[in-house]
PDB file of N, CA and C in Angstrom:
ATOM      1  N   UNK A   1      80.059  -1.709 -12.501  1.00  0.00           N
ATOM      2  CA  UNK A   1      80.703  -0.409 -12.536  1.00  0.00           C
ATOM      3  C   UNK A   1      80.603   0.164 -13.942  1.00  0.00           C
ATOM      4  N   UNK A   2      80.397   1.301 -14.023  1.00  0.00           N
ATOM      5  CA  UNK A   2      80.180   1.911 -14.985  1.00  0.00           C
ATOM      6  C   UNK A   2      81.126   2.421 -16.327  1.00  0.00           C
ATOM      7  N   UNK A   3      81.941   2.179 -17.177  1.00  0.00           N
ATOM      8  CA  UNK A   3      83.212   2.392 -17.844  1.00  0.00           C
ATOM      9  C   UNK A   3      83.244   3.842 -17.783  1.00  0.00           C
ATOM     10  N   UNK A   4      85.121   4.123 -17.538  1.00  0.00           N
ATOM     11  CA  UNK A   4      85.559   5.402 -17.599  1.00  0.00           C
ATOM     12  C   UNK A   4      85.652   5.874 -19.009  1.00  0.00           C
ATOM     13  N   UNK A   5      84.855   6.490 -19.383  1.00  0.00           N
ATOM     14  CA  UNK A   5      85.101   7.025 -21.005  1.00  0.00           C
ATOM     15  C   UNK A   5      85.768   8.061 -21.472  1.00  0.00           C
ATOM     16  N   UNK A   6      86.311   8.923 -20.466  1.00  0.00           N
ATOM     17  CA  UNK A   6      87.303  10.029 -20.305  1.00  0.00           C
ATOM     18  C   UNK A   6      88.658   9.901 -20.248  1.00  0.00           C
ATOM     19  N   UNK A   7      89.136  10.450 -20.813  1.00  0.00           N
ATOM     20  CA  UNK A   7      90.793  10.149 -20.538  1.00  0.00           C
ATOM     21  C   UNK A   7      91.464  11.429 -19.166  1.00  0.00           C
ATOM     22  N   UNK A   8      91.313  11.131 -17.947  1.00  0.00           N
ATOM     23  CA  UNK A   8      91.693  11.710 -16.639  1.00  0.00           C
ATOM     24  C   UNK A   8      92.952  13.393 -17.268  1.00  0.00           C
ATOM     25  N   UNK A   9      92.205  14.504 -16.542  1.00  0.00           N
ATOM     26  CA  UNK A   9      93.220  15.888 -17.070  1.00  0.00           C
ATOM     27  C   UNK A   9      94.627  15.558 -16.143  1.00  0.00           C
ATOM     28  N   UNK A  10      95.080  14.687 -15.562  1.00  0.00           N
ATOM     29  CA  UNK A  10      96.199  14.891 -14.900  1.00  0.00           C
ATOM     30  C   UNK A  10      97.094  13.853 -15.987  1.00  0.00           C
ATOM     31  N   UNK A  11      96.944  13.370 -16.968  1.00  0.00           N
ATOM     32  CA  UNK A  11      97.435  12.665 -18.075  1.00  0.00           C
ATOM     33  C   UNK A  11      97.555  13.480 -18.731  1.00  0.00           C
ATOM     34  N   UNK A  12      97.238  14.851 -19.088  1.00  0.00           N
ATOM     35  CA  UNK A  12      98.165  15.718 -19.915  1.00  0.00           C
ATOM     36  C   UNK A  12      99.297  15.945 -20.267  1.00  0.00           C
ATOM     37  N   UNK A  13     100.114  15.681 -19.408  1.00  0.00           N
ATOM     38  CA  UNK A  13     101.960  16.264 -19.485  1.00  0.00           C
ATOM     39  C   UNK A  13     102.204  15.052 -20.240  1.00  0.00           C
ATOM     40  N   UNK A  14     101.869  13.686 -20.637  1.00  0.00           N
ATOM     41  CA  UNK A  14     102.121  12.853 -21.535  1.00  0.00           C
ATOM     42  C   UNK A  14     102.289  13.340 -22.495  1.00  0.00           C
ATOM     43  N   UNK A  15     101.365  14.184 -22.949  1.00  0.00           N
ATOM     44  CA  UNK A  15     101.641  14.514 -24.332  1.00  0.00           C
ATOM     45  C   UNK A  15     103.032  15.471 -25.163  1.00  0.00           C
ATOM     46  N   UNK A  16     103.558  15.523 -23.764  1.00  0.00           N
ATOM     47  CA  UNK A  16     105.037  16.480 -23.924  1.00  0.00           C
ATOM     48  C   UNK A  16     106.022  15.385 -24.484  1.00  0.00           C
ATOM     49  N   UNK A  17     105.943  14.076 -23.482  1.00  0.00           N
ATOM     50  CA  UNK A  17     106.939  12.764 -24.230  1.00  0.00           C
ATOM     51  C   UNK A  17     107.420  12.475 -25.576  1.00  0.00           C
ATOM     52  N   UNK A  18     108.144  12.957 -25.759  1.00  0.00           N
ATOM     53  CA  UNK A  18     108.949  13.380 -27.658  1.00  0.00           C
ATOM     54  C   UNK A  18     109.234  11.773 -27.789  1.00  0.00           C
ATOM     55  N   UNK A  19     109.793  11.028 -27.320  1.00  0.00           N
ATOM     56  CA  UNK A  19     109.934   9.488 -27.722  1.00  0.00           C
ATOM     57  C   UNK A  19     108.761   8.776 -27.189  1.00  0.00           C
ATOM     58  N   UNK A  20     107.526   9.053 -27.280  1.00  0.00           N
ATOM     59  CA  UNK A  20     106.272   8.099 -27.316  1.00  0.00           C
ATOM     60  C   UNK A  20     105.652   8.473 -28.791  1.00  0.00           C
ATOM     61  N   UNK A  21     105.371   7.724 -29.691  1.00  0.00           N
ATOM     62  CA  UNK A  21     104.564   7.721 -30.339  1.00  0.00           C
ATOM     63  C   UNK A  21     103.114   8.435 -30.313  1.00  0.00           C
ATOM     64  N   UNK A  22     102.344   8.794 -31.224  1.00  0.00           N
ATOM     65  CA  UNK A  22     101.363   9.523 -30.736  1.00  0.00           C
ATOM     66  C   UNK A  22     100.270   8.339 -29.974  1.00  0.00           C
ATOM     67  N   UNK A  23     100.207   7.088 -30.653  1.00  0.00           N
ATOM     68  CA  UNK A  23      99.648   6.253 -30.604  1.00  0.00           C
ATOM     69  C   UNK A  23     100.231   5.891 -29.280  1.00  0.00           C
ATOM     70  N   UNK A  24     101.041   6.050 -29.037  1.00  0.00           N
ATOM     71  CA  UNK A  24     102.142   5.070 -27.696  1.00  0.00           C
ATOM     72  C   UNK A  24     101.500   6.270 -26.453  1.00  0.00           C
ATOM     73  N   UNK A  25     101.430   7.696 -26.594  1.00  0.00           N
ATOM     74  CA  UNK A  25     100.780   8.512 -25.793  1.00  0.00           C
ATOM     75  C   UNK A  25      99.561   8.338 -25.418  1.00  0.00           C
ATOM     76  N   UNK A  26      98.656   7.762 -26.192  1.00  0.00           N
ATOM     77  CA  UNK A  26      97.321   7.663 -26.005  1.00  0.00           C
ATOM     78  C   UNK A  26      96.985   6.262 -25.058  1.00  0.00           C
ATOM     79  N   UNK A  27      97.521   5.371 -25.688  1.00  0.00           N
ATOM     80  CA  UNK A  27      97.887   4.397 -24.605  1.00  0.00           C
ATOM     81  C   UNK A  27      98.113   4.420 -23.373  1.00  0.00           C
ATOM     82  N   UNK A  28      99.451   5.155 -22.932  1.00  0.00           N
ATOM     83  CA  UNK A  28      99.874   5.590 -21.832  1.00  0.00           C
ATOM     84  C   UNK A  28      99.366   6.240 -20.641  1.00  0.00           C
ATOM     85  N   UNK A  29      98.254   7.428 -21.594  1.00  0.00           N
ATOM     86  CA  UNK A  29      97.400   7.944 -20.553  1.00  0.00           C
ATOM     87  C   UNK A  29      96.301   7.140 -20.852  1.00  0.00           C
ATOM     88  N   UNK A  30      95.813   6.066 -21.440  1.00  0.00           N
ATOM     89  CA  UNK A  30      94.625   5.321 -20.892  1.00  0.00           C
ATOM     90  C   UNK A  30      95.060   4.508 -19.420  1.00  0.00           C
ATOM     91  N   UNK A  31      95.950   3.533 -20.117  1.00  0.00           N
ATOM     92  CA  UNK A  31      96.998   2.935 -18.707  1.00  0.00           C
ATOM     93  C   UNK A  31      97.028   3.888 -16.924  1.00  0.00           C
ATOM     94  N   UNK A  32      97.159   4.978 -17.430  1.00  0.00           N
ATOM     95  CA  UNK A  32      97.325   6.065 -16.239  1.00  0.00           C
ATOM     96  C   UNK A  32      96.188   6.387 -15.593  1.00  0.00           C
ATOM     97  N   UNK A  33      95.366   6.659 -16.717  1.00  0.00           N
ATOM     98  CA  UNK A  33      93.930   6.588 -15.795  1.00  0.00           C
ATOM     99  C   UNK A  33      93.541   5.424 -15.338  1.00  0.00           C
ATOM    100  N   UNK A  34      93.667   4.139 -15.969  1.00  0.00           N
ATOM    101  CA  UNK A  34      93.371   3.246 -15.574  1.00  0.00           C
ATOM    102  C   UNK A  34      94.040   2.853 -13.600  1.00  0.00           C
ATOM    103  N   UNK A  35      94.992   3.308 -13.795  1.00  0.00           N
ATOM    104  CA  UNK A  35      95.584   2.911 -12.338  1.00  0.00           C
ATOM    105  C   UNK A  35      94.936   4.051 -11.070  1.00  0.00           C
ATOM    106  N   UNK A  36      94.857   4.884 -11.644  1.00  0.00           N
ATOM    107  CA  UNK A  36      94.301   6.311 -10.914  1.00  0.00           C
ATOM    108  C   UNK A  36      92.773   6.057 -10.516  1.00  0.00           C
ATOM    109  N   UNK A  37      92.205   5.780 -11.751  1.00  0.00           N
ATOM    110  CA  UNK A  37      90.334   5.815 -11.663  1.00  0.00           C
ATOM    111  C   UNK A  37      90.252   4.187 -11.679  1.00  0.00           C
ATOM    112  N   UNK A  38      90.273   3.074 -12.113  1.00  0.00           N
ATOM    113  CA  UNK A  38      90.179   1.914 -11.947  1.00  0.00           C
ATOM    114  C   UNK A  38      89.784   1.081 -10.846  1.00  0.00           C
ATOM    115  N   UNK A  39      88.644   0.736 -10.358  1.00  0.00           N
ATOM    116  CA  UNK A  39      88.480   0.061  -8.851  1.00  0.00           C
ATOM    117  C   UNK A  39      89.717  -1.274  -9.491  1.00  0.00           C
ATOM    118  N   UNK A  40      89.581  -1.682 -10.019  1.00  0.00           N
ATOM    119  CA  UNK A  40      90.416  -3.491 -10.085  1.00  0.00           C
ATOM    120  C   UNK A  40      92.010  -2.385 -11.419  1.00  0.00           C
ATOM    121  N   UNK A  41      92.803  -2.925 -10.521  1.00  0.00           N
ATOM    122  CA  UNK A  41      94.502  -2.279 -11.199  1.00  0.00           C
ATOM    123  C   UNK A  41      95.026  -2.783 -12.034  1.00  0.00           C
ATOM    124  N   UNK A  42      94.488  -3.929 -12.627  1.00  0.00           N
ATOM    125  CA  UNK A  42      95.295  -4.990 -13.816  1.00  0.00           C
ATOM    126  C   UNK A  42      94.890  -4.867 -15.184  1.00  0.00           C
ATOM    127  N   UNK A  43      96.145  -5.373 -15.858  1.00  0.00           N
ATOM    128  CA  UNK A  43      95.312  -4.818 -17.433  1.00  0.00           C
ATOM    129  C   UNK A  43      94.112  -5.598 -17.653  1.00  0.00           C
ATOM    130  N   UNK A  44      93.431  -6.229 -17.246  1.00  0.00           N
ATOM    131  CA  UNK A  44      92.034  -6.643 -17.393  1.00  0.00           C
ATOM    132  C   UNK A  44      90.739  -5.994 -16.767  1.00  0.00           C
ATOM    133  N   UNK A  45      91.221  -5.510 -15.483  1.00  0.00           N
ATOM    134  CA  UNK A  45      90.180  -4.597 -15.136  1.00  0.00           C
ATOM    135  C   UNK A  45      90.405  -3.099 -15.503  1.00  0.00           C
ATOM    136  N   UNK A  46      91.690  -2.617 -16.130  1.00  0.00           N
ATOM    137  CA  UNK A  46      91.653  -1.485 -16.593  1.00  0.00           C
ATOM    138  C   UNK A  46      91.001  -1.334 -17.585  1.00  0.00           C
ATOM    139  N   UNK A  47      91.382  -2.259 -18.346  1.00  0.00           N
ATOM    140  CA  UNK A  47      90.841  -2.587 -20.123  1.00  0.00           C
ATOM    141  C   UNK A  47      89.442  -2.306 -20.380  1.00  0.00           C
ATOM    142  N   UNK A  48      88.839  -3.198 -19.037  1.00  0.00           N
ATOM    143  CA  UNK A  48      87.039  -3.484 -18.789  1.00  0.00           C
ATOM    144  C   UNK A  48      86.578  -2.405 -18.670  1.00  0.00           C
ATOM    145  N   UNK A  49      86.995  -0.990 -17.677  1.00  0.00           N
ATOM    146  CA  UNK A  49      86.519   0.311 -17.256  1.00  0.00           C
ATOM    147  C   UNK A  49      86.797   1.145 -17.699  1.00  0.00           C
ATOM    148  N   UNK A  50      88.188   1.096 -18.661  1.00  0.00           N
ATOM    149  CA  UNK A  50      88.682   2.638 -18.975  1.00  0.00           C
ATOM    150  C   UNK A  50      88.345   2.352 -20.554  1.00  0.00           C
ATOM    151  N   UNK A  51      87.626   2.462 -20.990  1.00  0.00           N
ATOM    152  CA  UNK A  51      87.291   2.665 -22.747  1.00  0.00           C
ATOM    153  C   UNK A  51      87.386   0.846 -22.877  1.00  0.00           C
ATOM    154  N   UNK A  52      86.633   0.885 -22.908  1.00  0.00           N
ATOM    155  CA  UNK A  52      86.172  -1.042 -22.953  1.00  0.00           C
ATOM    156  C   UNK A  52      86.409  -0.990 -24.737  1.00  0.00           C
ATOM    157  N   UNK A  53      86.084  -0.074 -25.184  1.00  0.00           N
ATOM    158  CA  UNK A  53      85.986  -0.553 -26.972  1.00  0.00           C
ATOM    159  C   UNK A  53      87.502  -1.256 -27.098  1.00  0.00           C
ATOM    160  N   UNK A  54      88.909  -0.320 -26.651  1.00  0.00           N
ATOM    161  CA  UNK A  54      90.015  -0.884 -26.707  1.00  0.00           C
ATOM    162  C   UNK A  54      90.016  -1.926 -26.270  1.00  0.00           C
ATOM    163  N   UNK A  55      89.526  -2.703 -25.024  1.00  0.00           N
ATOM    164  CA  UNK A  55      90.262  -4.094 -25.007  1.00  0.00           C
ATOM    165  C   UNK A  55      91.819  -4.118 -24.402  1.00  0.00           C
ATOM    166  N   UNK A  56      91.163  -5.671 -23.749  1.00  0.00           N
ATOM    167  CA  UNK A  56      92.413  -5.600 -22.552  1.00  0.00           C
ATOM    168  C   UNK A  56      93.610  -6.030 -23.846  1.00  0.00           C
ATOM    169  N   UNK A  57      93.536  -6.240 -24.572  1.00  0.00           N
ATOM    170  CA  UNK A  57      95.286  -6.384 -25.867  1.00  0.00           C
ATOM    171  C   UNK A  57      95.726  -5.589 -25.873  1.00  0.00           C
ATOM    172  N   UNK A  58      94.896  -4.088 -26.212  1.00  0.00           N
ATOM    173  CA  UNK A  58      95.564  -2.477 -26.612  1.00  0.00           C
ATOM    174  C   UNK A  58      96.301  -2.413 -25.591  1.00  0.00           C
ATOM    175  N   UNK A  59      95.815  -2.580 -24.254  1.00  0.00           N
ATOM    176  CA  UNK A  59      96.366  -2.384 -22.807  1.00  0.00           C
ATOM    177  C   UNK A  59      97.932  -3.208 -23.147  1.00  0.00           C
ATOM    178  N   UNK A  60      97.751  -4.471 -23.009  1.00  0.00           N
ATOM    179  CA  UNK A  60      98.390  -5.317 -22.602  1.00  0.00           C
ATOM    180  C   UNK A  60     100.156  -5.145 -23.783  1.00  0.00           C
ATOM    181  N   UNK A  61      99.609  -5.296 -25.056  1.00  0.00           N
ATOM    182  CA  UNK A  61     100.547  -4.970 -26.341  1.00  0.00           C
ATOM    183  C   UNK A  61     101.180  -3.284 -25.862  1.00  0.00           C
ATOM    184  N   UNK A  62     100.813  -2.261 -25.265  1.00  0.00           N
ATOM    185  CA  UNK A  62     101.486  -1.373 -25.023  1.00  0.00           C
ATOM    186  C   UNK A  62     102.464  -1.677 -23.602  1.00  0.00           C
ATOM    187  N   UNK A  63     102.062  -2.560 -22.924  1.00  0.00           N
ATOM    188  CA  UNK A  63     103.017  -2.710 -22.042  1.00  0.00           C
ATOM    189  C   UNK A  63     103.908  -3.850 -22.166  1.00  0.00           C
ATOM    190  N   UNK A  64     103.859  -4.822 -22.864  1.00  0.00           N
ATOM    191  CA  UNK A  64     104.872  -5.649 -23.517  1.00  0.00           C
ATOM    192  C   UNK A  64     105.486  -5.658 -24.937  1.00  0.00           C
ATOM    193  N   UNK A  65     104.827  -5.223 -25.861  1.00  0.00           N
ATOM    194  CA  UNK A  65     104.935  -5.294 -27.007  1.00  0.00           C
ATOM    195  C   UNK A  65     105.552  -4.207 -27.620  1.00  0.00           C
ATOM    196  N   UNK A  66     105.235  -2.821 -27.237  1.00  0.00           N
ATOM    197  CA  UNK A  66     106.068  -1.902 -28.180  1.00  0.00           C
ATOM    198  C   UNK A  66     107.219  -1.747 -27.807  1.00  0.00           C
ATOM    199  N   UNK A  67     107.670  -0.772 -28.433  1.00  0.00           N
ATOM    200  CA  UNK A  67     109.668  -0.551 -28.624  1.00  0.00           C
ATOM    201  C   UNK A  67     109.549   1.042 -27.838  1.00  0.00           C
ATOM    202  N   UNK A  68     109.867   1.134 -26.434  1.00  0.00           N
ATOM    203  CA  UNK A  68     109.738   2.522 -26.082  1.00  0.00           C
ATOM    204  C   UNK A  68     111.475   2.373 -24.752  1.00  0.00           C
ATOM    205  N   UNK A  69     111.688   3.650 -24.880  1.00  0.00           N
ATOM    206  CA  UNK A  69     112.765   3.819 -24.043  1.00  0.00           C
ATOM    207  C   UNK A  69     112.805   4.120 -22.816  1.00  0.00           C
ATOM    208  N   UNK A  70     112.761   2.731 -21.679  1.00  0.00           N
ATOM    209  CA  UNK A  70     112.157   3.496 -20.545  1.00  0.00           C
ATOM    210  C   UNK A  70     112.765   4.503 -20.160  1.00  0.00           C
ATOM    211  N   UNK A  71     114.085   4.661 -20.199  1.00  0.00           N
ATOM    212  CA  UNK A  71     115.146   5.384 -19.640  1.00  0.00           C
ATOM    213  C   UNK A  71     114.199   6.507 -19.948  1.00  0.00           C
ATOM    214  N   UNK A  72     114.443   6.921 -21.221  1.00  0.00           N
ATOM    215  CA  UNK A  72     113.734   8.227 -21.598  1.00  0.00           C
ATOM    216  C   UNK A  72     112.524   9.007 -21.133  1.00  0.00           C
ATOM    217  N   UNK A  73     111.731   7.795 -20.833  1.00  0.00           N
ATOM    218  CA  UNK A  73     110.247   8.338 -21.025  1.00  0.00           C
ATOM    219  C   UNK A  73     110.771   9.058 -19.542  1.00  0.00           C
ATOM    220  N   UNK A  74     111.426   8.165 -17.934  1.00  0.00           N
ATOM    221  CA  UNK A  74     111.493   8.811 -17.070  1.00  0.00           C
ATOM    222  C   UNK A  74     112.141   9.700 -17.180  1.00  0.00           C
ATOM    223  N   UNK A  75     112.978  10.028 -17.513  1.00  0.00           N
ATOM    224  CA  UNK A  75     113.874  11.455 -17.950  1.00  0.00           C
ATOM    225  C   UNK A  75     112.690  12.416 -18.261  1.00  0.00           C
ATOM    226  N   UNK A  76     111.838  12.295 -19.080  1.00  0.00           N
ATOM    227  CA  UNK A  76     110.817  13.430 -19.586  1.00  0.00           C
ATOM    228  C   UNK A  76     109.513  13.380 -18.642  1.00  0.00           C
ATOM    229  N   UNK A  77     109.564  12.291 -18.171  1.00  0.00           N
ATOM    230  CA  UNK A  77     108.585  12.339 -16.731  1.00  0.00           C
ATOM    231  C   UNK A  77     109.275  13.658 -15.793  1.00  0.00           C
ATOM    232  N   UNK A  78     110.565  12.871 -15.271  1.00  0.00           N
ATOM    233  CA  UNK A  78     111.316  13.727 -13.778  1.00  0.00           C
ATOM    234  C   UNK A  78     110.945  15.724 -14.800  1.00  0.00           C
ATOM    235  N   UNK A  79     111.650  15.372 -15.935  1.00  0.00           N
ATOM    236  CA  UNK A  79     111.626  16.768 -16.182  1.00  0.00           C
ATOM    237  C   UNK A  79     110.251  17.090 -16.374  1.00  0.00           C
ATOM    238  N   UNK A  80     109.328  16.783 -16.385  1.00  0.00           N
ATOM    239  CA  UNK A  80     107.967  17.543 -16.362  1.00  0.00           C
ATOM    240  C   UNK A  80     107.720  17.596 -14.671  1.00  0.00           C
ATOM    241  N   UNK A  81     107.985  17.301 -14.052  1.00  0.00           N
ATOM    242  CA  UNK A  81     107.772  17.320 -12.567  1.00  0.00           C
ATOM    243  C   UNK A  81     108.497  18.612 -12.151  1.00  0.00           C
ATOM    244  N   UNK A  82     109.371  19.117 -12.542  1.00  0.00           N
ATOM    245  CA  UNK A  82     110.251  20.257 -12.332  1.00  0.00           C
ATOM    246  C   UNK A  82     109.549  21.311 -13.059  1.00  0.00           C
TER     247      UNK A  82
END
């Protein structure tokens, strides 16, 4: 399969998330595309297809490793849905 080298336009409204980091945003919508465009759903086959230079760690360290508020982020999710 061929790697996704695009970051998917329906990952835009991420960038509204005031408590993600800019770095923590970019992540987020790789992750997002990854689940969306990804034939295999795990941070290893996301890692492999969606921008392979990152590496399944970048993946993996944003979903265990940083300091983010889930509460929040869904709060600014629900409110971008409205």
């Amino acid at each position: 399969m061929l790697p996704i080298t695009d970051l998917l336009s329906c990952t835009e409204p991420i960038n509204e998330f005031e408590s993600l980091s800019p770095e923590q945003q970019h992540h987020a919508k790789t992750y997002t595309t990854g689940l969306v465009a990804a034939s295999n759903k795990t941070v290893a086959g996301i890692a492999r297809e969606v921008i392979p230079s990152q590496g399944k760690r970048a993946v993996n360290k944003f979903l265990t490793e940083y300091d983010w508020d889930e509460d929040q982020v869904n709060h600014e999710r629900l409110e971008e849905l409205q």
